[in-house]
N, C-alpha and C. Protein backbone atom coordinates (compact mmCIF):
# COMPACT_ATOMS: atom_id res chain seq x y z
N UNK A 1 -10.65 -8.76 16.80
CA UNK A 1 -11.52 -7.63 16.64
C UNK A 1 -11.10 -6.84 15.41
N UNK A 2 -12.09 -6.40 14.57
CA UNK A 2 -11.80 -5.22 13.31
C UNK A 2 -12.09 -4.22 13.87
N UNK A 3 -10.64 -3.82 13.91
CA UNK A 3 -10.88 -2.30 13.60
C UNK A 3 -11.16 -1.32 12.43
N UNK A 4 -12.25 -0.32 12.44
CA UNK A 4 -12.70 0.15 11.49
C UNK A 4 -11.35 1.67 10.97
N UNK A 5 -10.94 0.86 9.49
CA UNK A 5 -9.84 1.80 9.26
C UNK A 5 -10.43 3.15 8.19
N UNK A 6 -10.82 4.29 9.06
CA UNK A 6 -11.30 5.15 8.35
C UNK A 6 -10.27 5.97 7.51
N UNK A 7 -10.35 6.22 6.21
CA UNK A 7 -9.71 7.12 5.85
C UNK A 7 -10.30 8.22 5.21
N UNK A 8 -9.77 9.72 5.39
CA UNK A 8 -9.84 11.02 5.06
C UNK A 8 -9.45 10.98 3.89
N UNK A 9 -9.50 11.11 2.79
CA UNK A 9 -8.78 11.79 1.75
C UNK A 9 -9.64 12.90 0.85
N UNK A 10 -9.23 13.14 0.12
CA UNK A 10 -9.46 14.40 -1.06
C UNK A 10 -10.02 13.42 -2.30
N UNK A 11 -11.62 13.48 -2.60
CA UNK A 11 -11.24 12.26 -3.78
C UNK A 11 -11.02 13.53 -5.26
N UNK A 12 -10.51 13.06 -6.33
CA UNK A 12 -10.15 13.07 -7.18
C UNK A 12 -10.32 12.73 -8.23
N UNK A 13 -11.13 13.62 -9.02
CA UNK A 13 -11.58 12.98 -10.21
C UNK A 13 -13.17 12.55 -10.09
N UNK A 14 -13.91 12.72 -9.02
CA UNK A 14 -14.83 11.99 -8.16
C UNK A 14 -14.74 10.42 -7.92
N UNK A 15 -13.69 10.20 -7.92
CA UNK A 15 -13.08 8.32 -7.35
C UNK A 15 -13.86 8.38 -6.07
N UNK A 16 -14.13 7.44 -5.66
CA UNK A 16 -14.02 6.93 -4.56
C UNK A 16 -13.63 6.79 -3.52
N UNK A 17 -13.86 7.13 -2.40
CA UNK A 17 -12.20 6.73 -1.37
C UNK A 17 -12.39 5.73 -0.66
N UNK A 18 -11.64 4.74 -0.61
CA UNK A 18 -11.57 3.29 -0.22
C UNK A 18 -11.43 3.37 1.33
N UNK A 19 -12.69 3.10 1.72
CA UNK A 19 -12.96 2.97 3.31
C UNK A 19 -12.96 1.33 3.25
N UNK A 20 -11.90 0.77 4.38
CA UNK A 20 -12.30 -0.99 4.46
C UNK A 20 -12.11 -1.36 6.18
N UNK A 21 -12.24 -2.32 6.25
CA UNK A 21 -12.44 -2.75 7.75
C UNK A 21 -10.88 -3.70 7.66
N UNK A 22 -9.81 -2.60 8.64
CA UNK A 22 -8.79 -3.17 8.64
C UNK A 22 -8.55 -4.63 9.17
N UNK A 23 -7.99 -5.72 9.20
CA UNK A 23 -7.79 -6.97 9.75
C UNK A 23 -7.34 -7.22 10.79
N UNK A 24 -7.75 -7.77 11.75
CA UNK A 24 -6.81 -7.23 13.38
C UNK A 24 -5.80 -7.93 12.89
N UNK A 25 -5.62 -9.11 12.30
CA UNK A 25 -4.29 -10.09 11.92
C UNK A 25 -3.43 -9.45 10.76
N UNK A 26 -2.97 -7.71 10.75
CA UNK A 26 -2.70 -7.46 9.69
C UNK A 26 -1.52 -7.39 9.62
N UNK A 27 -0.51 -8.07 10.37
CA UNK A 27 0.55 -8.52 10.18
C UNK A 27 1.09 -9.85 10.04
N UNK A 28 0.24 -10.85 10.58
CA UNK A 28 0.31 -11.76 10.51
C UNK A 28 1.54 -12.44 9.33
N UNK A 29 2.34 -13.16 9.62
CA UNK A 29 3.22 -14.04 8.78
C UNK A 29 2.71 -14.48 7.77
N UNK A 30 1.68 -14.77 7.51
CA UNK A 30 1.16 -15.54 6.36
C UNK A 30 1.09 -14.27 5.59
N UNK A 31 -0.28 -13.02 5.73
CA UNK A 31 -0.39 -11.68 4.88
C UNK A 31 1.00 -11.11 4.69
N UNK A 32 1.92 -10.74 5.67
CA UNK A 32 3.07 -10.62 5.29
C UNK A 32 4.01 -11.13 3.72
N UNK A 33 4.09 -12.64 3.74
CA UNK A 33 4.66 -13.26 2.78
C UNK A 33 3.72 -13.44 1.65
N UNK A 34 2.33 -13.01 1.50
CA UNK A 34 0.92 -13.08 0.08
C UNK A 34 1.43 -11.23 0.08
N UNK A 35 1.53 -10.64 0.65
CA UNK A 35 2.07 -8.85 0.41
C UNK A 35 3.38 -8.85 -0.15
N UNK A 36 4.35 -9.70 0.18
CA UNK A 36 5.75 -9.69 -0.48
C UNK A 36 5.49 -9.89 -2.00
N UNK A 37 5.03 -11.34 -2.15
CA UNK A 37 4.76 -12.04 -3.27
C UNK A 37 4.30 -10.81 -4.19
N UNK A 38 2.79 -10.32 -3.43
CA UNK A 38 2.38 -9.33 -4.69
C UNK A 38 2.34 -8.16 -4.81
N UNK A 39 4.02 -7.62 -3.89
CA UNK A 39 4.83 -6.66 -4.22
C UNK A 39 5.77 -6.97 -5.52
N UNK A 40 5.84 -7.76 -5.43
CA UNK A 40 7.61 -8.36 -6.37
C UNK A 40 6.79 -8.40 -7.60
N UNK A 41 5.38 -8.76 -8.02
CA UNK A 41 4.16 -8.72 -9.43
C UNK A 41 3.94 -7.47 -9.65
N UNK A 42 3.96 -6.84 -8.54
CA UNK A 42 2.59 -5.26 -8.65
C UNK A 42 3.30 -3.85 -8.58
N UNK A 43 4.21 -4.23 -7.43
CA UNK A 43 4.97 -2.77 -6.99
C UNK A 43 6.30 -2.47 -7.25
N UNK A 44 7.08 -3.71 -7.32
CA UNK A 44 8.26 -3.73 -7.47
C UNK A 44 8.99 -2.95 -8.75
N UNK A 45 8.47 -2.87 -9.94
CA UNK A 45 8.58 -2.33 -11.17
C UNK A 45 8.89 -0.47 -10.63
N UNK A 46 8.21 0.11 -9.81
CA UNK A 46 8.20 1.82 -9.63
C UNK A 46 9.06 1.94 -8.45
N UNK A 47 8.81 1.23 -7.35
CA UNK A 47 8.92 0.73 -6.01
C UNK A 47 10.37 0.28 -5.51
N UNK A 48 11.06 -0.64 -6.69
CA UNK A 48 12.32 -0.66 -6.40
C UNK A 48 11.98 -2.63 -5.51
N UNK A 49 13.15 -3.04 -5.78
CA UNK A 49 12.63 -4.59 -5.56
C UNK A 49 13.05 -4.36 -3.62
N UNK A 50 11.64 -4.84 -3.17
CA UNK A 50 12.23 -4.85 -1.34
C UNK A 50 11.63 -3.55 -1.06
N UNK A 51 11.23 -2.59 -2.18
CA UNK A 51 10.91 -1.27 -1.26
C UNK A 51 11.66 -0.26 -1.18
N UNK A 52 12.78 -0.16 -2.03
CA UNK A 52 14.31 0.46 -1.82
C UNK A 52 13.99 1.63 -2.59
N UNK A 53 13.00 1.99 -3.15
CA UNK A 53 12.96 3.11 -4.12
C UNK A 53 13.56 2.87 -5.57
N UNK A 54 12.77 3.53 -6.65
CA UNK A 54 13.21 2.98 -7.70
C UNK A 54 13.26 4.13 -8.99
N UNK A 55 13.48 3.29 -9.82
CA UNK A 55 14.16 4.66 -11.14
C UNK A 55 13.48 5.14 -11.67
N UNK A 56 12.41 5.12 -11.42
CA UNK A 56 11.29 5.76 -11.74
C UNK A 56 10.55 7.21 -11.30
N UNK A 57 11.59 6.97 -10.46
CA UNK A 57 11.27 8.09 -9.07
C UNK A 57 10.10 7.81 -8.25
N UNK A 58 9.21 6.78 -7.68
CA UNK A 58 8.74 6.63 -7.20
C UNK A 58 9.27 6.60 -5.42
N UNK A 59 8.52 6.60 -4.27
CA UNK A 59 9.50 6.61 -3.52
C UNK A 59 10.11 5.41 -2.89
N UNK A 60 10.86 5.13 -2.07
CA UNK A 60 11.54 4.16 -1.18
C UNK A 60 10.30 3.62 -0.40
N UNK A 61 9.90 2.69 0.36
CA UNK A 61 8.99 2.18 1.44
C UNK A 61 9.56 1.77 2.29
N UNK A 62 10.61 1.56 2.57
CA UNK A 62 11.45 0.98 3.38
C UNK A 62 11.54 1.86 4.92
N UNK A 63 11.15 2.22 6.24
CA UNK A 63 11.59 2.13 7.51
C UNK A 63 10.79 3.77 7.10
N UNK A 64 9.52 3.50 6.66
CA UNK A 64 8.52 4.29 6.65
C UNK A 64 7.40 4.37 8.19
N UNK A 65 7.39 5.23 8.79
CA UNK A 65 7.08 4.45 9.93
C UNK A 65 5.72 5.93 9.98
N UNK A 66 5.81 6.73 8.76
CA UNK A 66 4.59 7.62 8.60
C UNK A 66 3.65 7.83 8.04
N UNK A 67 3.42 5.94 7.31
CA UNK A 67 2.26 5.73 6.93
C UNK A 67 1.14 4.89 7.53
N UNK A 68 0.12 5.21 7.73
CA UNK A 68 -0.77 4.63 8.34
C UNK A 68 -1.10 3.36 7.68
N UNK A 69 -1.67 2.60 7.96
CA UNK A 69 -2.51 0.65 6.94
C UNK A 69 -3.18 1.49 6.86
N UNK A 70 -4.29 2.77 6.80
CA UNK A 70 -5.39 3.13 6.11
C UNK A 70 -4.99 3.84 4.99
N UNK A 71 -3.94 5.12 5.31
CA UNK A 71 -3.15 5.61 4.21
C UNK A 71 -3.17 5.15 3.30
N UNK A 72 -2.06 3.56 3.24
CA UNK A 72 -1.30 3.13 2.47
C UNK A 72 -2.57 2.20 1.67
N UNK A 73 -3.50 2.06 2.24
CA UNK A 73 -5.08 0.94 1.98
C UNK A 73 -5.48 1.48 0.46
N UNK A 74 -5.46 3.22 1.13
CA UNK A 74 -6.53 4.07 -0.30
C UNK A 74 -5.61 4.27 -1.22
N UNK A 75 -4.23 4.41 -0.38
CA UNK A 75 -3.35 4.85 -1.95
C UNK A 75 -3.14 3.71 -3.14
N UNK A 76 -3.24 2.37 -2.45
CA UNK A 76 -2.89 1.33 -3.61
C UNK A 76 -4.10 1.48 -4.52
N UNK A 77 -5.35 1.05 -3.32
CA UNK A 77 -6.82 1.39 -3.89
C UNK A 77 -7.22 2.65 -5.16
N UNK A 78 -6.63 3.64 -4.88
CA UNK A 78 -7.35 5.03 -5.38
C UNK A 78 -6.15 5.26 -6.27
N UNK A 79 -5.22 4.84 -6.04
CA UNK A 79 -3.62 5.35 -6.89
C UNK A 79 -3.36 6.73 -6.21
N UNK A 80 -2.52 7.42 -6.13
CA UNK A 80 -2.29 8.82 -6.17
C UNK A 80 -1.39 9.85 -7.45
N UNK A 81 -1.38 11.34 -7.33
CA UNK A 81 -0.49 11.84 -8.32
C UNK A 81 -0.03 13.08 -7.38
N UNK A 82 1.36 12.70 -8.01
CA UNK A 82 2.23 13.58 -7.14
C UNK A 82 3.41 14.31 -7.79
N UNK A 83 3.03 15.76 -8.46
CA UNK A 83 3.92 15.72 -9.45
C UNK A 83 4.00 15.13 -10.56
N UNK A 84 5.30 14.82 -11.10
CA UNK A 84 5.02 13.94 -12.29
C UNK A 84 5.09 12.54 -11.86
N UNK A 85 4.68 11.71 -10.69
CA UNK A 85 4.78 10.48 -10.58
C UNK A 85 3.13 10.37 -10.16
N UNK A 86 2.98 9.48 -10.79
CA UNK A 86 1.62 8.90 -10.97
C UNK A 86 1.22 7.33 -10.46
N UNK A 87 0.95 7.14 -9.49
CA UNK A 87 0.91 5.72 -8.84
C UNK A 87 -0.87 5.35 -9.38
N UNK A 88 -0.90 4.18 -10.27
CA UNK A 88 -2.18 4.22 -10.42
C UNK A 88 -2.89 3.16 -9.35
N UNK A 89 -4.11 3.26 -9.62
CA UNK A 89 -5.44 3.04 -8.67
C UNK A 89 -5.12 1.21 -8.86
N UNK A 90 -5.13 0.56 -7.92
CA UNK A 90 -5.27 -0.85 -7.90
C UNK A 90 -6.87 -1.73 -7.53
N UNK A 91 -7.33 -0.55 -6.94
CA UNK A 91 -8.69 -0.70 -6.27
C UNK A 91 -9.43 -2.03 -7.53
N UNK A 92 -9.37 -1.97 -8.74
CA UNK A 92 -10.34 -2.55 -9.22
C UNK A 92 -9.31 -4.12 -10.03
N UNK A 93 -8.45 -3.70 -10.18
CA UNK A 93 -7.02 -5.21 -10.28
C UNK A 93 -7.14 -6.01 -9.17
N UNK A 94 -6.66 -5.51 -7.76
CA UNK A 94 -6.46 -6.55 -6.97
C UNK A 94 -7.73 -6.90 -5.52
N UNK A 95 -8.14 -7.72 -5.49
CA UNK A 95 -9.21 -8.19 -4.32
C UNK A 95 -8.53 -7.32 -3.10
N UNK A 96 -9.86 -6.89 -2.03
CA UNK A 96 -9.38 -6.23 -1.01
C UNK A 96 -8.66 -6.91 0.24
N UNK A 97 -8.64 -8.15 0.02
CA UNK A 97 -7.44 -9.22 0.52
C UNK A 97 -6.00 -9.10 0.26
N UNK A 98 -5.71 -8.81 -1.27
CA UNK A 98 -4.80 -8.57 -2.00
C UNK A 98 -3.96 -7.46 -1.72
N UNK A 99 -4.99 -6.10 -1.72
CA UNK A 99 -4.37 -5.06 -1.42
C UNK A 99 -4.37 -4.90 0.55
N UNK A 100 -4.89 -5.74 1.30
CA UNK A 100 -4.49 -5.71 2.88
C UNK A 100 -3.25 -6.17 2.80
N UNK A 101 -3.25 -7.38 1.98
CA UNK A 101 -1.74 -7.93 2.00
C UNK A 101 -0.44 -7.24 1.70
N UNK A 102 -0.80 -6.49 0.71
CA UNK A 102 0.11 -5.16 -0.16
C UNK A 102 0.60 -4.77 1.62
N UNK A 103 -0.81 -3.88 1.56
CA UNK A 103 -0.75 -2.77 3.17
C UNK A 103 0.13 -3.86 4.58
N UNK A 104 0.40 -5.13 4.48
CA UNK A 104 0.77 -5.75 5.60
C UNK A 104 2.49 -5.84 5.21
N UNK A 105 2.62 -6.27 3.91
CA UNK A 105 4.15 -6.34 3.75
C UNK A 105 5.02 -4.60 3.66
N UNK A 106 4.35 -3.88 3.04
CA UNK A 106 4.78 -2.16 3.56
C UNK A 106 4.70 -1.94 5.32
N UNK A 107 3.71 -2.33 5.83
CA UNK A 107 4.32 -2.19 7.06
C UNK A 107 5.14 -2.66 7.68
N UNK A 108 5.58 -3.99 7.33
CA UNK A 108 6.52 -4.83 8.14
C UNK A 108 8.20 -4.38 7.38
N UNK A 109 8.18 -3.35 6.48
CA UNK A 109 9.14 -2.78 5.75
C UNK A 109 9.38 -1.27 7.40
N UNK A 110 8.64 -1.63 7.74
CA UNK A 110 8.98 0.35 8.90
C UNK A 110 10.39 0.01 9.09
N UNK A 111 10.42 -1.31 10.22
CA UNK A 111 11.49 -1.02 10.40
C UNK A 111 13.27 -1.68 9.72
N UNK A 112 12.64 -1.46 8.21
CA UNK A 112 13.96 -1.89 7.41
C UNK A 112 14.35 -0.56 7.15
N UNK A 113 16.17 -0.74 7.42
CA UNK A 113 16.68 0.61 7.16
C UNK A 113 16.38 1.05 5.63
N UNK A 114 16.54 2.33 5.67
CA UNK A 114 16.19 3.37 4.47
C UNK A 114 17.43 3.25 3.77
C-alpha cells in the first residue's frame, strides 16, 4: 500500500513543494544500498562520507530519528537554506526514485550512533 507522504513546508522563492507518494517498500534492502550508492555521488561531499557530518558545516545524518521520509523527500527535492549553509534543490538532477532512495538510506542511518 502507498502511503500518501504529505508535506507542509514554506515554499521559497515560489519553488514548489515536493508532494510524492511515499513507497510502502521504503526501506527495503535493495533502495537502501541505490540510497547509499547515491549518497557517496550526491551527498557525501557536505554530508560527511556515511552521514557523519562534514566540513562544510552541513549537518551529521547519522541516528537522526527526527526526520520524517517526507521531510527529508522535499529537502533533497526543494534544497533548503539555513544560515550560511545552503543545501541545494535536487528535485530536477535526480529521478523521484533516486531521491526515495536518498530518503531510504538516511533513514536506515536513525539508528547509527551520532
Amino acid at each position: 500500500m502507498i502511503r500518501r507522504a504529505l508535506t507542509a513546508c514554506a515554499c521559497v522563492f515560489g519553488m514548489a513543494c515536493a508532494i510524492a507518494d511515499e513507497p510502502a517498500d521504503l526501506l527495503s534492502p535493495e533502495r537502501v544500498q541505490r540510497g547509499h550508492a547515491a549518497f557517496g555521488e550526491s551527498c557525501s561531499y557536505c554530508h560527511g562520507e556515511n552521514g557523519a557530518g562534514g566540513a562544510t558545516g552541513a549537518p551529521g545524518l547519522q541516528g537522526r530519528t527526527d526526520l520524517s521520509a517526507a521531510d527529508i523527500f522535499a529537502t533533497i527535492s526543494n534544497g533548503r537554506i539555513s544560515g550560511m549553509n545552503i543545501m541545494p534543490a535536487w528535485g530536477e538532477s535526480l529521478t523521484e526514485e533516486q531521491r526515495w532512495a536518498l530518503v531510504a538510506y538516511i533513514r536506515s542511518m536513525a539508528g547509527a550512533a551520532k
